[in-house]
Protein backbone atom coordinates (compact mmCIF):
# COMPACT_ATOMS: atom_id res chain seq x y z
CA UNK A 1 -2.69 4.22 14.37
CA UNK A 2 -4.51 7.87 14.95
CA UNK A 3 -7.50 8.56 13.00
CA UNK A 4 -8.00 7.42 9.62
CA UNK A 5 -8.99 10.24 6.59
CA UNK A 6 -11.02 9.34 4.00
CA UNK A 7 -10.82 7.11 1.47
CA UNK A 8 -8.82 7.62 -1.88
CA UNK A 9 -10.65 7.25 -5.40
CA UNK A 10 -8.08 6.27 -7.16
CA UNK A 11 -8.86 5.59 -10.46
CA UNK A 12 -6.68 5.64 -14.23
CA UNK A 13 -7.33 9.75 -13.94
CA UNK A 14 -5.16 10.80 -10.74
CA UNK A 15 -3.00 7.96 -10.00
CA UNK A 16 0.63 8.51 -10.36
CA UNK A 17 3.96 7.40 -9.60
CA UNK A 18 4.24 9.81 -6.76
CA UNK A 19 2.80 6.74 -5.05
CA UNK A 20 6.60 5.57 -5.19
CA UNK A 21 7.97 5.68 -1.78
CA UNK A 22 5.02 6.51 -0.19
CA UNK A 23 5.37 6.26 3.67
CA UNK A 24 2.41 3.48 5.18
CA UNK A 25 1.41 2.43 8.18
CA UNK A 26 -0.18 -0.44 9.58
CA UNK A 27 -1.68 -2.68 12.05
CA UNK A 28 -0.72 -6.46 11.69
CA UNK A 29 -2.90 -8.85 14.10
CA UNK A 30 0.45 -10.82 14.41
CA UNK A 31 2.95 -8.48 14.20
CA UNK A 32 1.64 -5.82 15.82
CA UNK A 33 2.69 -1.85 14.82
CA UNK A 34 4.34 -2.03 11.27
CA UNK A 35 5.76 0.75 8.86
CA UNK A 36 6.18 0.49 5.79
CA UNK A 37 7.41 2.03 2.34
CA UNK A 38 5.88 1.53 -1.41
CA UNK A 39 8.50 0.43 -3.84
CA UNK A 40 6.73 -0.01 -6.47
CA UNK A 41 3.05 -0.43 -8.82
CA UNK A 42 2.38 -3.26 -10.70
CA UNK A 43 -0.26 -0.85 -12.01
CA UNK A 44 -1.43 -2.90 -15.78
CA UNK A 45 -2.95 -6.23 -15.05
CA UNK A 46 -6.37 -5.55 -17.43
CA UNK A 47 -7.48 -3.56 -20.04
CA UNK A 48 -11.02 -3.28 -20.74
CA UNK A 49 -12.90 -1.34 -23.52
CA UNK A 50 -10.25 1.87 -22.08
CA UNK A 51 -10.54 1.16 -18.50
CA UNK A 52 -6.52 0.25 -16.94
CA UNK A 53 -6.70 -1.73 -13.68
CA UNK A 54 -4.50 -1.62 -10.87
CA UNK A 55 -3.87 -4.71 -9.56
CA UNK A 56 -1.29 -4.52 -6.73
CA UNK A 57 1.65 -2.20 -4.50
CA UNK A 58 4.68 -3.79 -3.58
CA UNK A 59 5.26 -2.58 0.19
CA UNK A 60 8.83 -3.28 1.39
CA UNK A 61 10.67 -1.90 4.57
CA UNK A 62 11.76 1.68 5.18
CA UNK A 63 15.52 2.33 4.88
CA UNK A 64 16.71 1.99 8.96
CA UNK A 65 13.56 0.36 10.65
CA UNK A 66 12.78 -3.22 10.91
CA UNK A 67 10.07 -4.80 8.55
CA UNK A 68 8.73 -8.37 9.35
CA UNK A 69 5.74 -9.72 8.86
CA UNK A 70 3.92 -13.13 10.26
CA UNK A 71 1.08 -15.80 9.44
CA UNK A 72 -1.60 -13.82 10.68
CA UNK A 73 -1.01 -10.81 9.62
CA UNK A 74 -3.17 -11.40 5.89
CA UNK A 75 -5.82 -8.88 5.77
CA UNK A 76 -3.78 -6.18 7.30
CA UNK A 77 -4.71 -2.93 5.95
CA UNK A 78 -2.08 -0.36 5.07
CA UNK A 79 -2.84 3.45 5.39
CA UNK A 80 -1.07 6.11 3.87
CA UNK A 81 0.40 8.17 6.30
């Protein structure tokens, strides 16, 4: 995986689409090595006295590379590369 940055603050302020397509990364306990793309926010699950919360990313496969994913791989966190 390399060396992880810091963390992002993302908050309703500098969050943007530009999150679309996003090349990830990640290490599945199961799987193993996995890459990934975002296809898409499902950024509006709550709004609360002008606070927006995102609630999830839908991360699919990158066009030409494999993308599978097994029981045991829950948890796995996916880095931005």
């Amino acid at each position: 995986m390399g060396v992880v940055d810091r963390l992002a603050d993302l908050s309703i302020e500098n969050i943007s689409l530009q999150l679309v397509k996003a090349r990830v990364r990640a290490y599945g306990c199961a799987s193993g090595e996995l890459y990934g793309r975002i296809w898409a926010l499902f950024y509006r699950y709550k709004s609360i006295g002008g606070f927006e919360y995102v609630s999830d990313l839908f991360i699919g496969p990158r066009p030409g590379l494999p993308f599978q994913t097994y029981p045991g791989d829950s948890g796995t966190l996916w880095l931005l590369e």
